[in-house]
N, C-alpha and C. Protein backbone atom coordinates (compact mmCIF):
# COMPACT_ATOMS: atom_id res chain seq x y z
N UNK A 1 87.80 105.54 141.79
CA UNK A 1 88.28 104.51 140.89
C UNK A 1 89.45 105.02 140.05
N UNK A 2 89.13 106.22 139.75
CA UNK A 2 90.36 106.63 138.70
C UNK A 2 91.52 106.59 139.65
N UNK A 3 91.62 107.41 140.78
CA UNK A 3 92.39 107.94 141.78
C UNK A 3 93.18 106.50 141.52
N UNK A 4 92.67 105.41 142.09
CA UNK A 4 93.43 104.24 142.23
C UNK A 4 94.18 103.47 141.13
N UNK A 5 93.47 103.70 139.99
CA UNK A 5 93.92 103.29 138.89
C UNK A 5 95.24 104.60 138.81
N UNK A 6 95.55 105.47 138.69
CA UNK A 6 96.36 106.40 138.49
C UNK A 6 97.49 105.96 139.37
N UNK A 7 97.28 105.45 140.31
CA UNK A 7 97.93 105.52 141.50
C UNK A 7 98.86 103.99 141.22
N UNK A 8 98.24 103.15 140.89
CA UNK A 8 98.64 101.85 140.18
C UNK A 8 99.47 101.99 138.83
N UNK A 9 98.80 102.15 137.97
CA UNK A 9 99.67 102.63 136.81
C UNK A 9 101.14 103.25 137.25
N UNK A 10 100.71 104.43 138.28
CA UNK A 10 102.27 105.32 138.35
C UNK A 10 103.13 104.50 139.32
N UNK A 11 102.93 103.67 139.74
CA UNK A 11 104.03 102.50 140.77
C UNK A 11 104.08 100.96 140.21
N UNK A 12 103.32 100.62 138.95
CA UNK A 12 103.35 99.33 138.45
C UNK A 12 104.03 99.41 136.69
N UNK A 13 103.43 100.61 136.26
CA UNK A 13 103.85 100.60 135.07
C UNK A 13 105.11 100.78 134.61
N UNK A 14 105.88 100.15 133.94
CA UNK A 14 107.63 100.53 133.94
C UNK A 14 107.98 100.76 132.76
N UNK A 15 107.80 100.66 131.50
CA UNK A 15 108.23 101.06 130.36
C UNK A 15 108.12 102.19 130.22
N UNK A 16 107.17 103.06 130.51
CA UNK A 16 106.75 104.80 130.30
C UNK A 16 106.75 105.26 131.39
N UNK A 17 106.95 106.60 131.53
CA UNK A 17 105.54 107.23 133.23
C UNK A 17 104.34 107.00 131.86
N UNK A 18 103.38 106.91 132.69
CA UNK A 18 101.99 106.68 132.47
C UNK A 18 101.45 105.91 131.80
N UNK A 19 102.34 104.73 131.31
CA UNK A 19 101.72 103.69 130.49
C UNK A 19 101.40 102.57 131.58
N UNK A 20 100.28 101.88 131.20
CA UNK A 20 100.06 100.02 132.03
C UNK A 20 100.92 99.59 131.20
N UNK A 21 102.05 99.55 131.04
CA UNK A 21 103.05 98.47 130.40
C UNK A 21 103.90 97.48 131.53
N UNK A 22 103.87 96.30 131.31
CA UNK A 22 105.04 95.87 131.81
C UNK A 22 106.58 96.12 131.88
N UNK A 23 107.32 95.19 132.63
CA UNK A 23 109.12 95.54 132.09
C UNK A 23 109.09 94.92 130.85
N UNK A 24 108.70 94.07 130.24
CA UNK A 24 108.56 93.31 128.41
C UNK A 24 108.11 94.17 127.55
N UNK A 25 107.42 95.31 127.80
CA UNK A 25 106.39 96.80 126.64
C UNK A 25 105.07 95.91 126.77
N UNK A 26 104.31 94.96 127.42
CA UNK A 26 103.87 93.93 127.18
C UNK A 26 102.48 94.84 128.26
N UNK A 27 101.75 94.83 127.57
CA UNK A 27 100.18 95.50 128.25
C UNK A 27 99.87 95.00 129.69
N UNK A 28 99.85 95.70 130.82
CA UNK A 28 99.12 95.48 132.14
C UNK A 28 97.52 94.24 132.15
N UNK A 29 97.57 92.86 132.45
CA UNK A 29 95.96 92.35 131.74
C UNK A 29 95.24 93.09 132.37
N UNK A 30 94.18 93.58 131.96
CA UNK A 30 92.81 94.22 132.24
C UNK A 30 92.48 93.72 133.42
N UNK A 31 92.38 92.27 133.81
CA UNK A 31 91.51 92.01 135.38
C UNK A 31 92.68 92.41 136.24
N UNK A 32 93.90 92.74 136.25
CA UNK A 32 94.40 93.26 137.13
C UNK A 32 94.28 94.47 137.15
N UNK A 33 94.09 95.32 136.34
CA UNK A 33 93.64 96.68 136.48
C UNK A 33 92.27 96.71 136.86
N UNK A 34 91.45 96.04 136.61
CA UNK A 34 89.88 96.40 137.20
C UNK A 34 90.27 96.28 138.74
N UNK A 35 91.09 95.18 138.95
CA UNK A 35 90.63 94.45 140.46
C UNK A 35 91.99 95.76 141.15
N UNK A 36 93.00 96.75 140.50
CA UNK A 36 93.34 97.78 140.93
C UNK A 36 92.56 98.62 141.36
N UNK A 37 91.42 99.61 140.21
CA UNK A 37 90.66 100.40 140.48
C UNK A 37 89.25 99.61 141.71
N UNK A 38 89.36 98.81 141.91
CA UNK A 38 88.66 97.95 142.90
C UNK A 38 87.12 98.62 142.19
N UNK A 39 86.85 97.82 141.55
CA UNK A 39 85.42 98.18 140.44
C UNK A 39 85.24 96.89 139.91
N UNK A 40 84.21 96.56 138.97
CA UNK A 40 83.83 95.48 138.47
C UNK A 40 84.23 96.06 137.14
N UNK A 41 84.13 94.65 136.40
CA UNK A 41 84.22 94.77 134.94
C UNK A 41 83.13 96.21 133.54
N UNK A 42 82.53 95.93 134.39
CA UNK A 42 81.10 97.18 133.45
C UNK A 42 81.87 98.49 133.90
N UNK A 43 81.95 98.62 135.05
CA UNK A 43 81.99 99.71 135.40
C UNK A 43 83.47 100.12 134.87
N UNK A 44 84.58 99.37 134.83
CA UNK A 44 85.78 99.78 134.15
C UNK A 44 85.76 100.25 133.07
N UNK A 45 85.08 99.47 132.19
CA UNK A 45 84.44 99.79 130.56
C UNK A 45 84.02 100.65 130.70
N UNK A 46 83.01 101.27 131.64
CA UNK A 46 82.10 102.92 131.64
C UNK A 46 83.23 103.97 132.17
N UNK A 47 84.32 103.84 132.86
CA UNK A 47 84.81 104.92 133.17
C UNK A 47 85.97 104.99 131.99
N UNK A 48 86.56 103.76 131.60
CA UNK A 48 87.62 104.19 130.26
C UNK A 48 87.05 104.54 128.71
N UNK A 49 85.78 104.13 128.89
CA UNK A 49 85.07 105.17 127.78
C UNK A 49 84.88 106.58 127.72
N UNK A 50 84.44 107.07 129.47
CA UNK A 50 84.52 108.53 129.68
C UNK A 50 85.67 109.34 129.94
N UNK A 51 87.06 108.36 130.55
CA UNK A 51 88.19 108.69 130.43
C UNK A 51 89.17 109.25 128.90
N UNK A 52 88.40 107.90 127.71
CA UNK A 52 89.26 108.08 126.68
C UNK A 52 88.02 109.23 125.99
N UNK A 53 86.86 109.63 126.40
CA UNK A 53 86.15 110.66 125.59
C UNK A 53 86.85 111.98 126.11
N UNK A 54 86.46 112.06 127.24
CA UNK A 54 87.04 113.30 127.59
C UNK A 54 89.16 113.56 127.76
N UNK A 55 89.53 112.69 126.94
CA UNK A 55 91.20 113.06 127.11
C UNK A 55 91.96 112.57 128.31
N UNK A 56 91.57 111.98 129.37
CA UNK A 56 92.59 111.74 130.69
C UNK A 56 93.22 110.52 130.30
N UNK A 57 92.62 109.85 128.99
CA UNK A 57 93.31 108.44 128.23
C UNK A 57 93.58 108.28 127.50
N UNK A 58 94.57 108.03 126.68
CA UNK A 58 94.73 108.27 125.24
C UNK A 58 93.80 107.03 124.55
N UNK A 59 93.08 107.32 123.42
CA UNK A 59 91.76 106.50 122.84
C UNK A 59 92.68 105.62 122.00
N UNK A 60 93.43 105.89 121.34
CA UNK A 60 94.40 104.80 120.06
C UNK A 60 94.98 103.60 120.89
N UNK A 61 95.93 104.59 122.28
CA UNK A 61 96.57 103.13 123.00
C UNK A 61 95.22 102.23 123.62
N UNK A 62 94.20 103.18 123.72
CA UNK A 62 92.86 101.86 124.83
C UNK A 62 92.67 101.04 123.42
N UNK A 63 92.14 101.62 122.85
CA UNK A 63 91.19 100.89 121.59
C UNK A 63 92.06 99.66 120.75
N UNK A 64 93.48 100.11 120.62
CA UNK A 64 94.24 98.84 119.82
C UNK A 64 95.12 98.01 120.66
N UNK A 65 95.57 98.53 121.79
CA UNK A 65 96.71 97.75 122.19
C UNK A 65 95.88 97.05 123.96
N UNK A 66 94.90 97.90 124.29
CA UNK A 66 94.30 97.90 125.88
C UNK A 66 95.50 98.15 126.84
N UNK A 67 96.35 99.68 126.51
CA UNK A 67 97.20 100.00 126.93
C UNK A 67 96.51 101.46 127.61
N UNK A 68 96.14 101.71 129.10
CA UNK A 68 95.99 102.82 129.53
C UNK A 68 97.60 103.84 129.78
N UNK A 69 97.03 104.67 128.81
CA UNK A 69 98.42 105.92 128.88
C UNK A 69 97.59 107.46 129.17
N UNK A 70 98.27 107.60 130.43
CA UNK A 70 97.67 108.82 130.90
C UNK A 70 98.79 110.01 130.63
N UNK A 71 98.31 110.79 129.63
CA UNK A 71 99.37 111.73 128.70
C UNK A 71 99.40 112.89 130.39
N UNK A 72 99.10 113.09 130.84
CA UNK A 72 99.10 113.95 132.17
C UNK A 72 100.35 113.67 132.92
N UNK A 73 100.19 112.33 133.40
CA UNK A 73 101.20 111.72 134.25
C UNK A 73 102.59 111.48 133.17
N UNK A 74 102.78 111.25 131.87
CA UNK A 74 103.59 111.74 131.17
C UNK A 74 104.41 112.81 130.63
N UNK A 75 103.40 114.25 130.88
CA UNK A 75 103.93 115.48 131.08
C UNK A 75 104.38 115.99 132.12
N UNK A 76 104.01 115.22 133.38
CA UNK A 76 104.33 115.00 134.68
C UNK A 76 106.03 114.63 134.88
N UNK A 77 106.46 113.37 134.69
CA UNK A 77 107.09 112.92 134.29
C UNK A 77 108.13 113.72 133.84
N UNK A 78 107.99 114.23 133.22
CA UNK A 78 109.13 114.96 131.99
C UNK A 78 109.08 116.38 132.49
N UNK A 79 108.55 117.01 132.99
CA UNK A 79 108.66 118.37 133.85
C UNK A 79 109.49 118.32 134.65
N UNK A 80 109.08 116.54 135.76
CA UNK A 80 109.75 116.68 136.85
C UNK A 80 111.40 116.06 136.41
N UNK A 81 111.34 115.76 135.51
CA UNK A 81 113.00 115.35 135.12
C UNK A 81 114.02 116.45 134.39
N UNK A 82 113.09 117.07 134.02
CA UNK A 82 113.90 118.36 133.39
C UNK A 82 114.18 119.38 134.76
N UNK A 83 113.32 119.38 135.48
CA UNK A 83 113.07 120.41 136.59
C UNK A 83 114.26 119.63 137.47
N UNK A 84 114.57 118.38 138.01
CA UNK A 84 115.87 117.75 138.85
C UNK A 84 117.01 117.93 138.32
N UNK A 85 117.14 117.85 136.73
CA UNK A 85 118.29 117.69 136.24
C UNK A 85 118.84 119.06 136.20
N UNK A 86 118.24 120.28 136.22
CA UNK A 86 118.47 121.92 136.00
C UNK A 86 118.94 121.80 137.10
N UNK A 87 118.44 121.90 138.61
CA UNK A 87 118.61 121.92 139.68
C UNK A 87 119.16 120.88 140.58
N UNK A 88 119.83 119.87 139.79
CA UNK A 88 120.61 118.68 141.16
C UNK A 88 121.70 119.65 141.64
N UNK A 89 122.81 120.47 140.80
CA UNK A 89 123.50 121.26 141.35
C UNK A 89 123.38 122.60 140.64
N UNK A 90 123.82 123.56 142.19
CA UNK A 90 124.04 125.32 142.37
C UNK A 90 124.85 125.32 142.26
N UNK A 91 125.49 126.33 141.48
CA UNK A 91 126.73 126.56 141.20
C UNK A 91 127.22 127.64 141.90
N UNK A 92 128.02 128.25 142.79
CA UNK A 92 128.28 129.48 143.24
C UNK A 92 130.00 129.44 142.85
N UNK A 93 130.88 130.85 143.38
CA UNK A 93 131.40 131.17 142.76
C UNK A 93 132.95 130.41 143.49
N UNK A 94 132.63 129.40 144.51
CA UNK A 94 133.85 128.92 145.27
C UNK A 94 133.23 127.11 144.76
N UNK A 95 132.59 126.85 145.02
CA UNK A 95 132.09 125.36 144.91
C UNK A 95 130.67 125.06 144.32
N UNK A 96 130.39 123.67 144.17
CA UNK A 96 129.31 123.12 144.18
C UNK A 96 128.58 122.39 145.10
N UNK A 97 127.47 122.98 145.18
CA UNK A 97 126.83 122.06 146.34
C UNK A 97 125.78 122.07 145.79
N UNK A 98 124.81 120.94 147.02
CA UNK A 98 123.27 120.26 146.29
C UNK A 98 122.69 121.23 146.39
N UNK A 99 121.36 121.92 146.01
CA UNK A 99 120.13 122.75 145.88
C UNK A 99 119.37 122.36 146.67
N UNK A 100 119.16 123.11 147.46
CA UNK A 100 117.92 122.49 148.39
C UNK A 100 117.08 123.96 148.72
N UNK A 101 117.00 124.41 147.81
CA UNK A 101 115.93 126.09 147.49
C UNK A 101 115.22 125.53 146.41
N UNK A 102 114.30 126.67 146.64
CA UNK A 102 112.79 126.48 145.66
C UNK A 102 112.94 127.13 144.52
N UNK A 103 112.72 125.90 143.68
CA UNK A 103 113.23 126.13 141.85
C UNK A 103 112.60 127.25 141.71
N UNK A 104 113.35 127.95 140.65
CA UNK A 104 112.65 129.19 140.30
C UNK A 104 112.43 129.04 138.83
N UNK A 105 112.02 129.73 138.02
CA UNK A 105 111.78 129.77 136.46
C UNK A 105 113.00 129.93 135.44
N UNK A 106 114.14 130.81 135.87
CA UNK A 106 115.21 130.79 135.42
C UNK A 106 115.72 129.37 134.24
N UNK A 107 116.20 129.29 133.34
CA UNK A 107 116.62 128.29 133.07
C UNK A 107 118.19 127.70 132.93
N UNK A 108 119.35 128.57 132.90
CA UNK A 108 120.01 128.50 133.40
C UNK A 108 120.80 129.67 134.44
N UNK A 109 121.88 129.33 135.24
CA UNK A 109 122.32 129.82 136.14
C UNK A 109 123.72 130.98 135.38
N UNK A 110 123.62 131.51 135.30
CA UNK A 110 124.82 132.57 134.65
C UNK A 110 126.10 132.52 135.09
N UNK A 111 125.91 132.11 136.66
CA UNK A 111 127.88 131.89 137.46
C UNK A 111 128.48 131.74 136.21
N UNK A 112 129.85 131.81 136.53
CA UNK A 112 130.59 130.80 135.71
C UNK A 112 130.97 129.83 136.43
N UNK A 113 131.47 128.44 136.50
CA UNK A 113 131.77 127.68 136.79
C UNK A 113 132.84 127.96 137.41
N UNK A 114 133.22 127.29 138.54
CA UNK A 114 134.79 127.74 139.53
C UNK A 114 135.84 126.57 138.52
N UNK A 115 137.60 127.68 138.77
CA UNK A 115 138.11 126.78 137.60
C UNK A 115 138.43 125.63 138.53
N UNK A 116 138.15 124.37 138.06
CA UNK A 116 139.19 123.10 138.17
C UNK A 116 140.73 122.87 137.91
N UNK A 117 141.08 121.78 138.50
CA UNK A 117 141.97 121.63 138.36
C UNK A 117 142.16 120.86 136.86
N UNK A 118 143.15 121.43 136.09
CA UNK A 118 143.63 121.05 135.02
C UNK A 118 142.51 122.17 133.95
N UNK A 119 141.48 122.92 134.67
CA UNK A 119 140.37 123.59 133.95
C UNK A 119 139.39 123.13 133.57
N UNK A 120 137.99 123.52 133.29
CA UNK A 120 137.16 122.98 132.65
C UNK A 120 135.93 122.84 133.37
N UNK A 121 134.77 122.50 133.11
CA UNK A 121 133.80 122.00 133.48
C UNK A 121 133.67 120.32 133.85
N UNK A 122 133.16 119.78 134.69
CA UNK A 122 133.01 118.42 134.77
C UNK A 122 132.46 118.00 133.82
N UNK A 123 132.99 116.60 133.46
CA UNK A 123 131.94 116.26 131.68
C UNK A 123 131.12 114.84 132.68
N UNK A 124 130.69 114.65 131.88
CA UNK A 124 129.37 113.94 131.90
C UNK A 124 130.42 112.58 132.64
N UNK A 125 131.11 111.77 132.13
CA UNK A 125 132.01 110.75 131.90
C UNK A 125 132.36 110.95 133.36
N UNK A 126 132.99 112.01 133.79
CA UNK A 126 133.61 112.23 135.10
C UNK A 126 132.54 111.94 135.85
N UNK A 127 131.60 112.79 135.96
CA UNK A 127 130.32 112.45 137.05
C UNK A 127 130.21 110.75 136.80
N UNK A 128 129.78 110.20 136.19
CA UNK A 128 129.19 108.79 136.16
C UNK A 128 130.38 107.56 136.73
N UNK A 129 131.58 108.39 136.74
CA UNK A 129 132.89 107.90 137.20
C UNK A 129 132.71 107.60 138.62
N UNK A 130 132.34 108.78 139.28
CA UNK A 130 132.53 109.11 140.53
C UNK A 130 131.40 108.54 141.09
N UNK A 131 129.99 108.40 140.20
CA UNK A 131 128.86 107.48 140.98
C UNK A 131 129.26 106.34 141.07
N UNK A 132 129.88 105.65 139.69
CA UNK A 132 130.56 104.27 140.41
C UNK A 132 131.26 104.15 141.12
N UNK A 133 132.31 105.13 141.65
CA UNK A 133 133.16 105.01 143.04
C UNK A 133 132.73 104.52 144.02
N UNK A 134 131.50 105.90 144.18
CA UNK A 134 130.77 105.97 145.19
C UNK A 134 129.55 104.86 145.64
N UNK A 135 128.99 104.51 144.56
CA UNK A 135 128.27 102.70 144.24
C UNK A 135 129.46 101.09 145.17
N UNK A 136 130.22 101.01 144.94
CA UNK A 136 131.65 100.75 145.43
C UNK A 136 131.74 100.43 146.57
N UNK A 137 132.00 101.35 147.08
CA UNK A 137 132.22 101.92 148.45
C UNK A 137 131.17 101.55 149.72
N UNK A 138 131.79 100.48 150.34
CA UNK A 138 130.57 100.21 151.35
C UNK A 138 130.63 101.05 152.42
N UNK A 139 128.87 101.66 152.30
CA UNK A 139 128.55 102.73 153.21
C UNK A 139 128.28 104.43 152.65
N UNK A 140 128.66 104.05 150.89
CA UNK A 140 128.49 105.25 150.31
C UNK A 140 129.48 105.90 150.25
N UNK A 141 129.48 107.20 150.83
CA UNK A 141 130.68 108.13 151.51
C UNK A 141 131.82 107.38 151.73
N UNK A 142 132.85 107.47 150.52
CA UNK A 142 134.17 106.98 151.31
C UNK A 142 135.17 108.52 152.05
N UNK A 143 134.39 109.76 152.04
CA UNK A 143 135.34 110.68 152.72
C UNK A 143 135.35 111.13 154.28
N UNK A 144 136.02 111.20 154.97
CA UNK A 144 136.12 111.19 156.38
C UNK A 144 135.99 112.84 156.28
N UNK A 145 135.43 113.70 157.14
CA UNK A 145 134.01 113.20 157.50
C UNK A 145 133.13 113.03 156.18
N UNK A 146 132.22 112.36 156.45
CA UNK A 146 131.63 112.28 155.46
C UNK A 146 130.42 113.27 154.91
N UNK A 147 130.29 113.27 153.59
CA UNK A 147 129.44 114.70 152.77
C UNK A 147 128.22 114.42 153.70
N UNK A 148 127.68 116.03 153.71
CA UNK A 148 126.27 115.72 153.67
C UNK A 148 125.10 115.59 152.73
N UNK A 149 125.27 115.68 151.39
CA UNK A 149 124.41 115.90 150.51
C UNK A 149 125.45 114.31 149.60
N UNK A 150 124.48 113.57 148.80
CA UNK A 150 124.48 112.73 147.81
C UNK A 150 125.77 113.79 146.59
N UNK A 151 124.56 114.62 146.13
CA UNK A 151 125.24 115.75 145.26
C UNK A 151 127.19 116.01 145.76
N UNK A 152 126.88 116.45 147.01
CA UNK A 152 128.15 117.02 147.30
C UNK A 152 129.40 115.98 147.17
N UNK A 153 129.09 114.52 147.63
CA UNK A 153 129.95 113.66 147.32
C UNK A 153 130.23 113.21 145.82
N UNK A 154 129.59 113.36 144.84
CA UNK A 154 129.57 113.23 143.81
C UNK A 154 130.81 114.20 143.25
N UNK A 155 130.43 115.18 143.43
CA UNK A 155 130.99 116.80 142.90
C UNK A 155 132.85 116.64 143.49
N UNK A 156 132.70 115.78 144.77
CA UNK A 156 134.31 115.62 145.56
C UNK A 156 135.01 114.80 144.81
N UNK A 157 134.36 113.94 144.31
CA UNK A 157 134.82 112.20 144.15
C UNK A 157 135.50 112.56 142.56
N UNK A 158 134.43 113.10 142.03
CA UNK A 158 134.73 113.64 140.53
C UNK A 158 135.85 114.56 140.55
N UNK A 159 136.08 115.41 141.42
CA UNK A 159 137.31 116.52 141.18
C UNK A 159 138.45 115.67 141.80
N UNK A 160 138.36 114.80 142.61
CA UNK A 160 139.51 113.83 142.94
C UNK A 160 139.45 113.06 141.71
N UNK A 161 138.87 112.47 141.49
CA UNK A 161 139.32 111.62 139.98
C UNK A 161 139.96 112.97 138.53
N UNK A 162 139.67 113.64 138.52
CA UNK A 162 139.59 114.66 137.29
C UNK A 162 141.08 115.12 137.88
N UNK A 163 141.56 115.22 139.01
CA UNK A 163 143.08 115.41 139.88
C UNK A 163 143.66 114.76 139.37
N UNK A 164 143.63 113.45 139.37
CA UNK A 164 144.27 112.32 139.36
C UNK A 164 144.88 112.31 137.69
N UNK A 165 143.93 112.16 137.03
CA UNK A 165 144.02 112.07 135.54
C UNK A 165 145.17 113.18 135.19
């Protein structure tokens, strides 16, 4: 029952990871979560009592709002976003390319950055530039041949725009 309820929450809930919230902040109703964990009504009540005793639920969001928030799948969440964003790109000492090695503990990478043209590091502005290019572009890849990594086209599109400027 939990399994399923967990499993629901983490593909239905959209305001948090791990909240039953709607897209409104607006609480998941309860008979759709029972008839998730495929259980009856008693028995939902008996497992989110032993859920919010023993910690896998937070007791304040059940008890006032009938908001299941599983603080687990929230630390979850936020590990795995810190852990993508360290590692979307490797930096080596000629280019950038995507990561596709097994994260290590390190937290950042020491290279220095290869210089650009005009100098500098890519700023934030440039990247989000180049995703809308690339958003754009029917078929993705507008470079002949085309990248193999998401990452790598990103990293092209941006140093062609950052050229340009």
């Amino acid at each position: 029952m939990l399994m399923r309820l967990w499993c629901y929450v983490a593909a239905h809930g959209t305001k948090k990871p791990g909240w039953s919230l709607d897209s409104l902040g607006k609480p998941i109703d309860k008979a759709v979560l029972v008839e998730a964990a495929g259980t009856t009504e008693k028995k939902f009540d008996e497992l989110m009592r032993e859920c919010t005793r023993n910690g896998h639920v937070r007791k304040i969001s059940y008890v006032k709002r009938g908001v299941i928030a599983f603080p687990a799948m929230s630390r979850r969440a936020d590990t795995y976003t810190k852990r993508n964003v360290r590692t979307k790109f490797e930096v080596s000492s000629k280019f950038v390319r995507h990561n596709n090695t097994i994260q290590d503990n390190t937290k950042n990478n020491k290279t220095p950055l290869p210089p650009f043209t005009k100098g500098g590091r890519l700023t934030r502005a440039q990247l989000k530039a180049a995703e809308l290019k690339r958003a754009r572009v029917h078929g993705g890849c507008p470079h002949h041949p085309r990248c193999h990594t998401y990452a790598e086209c990103i990293a092209q599109l941006a140093l062609e725009l950052k050229g340009r400027a």
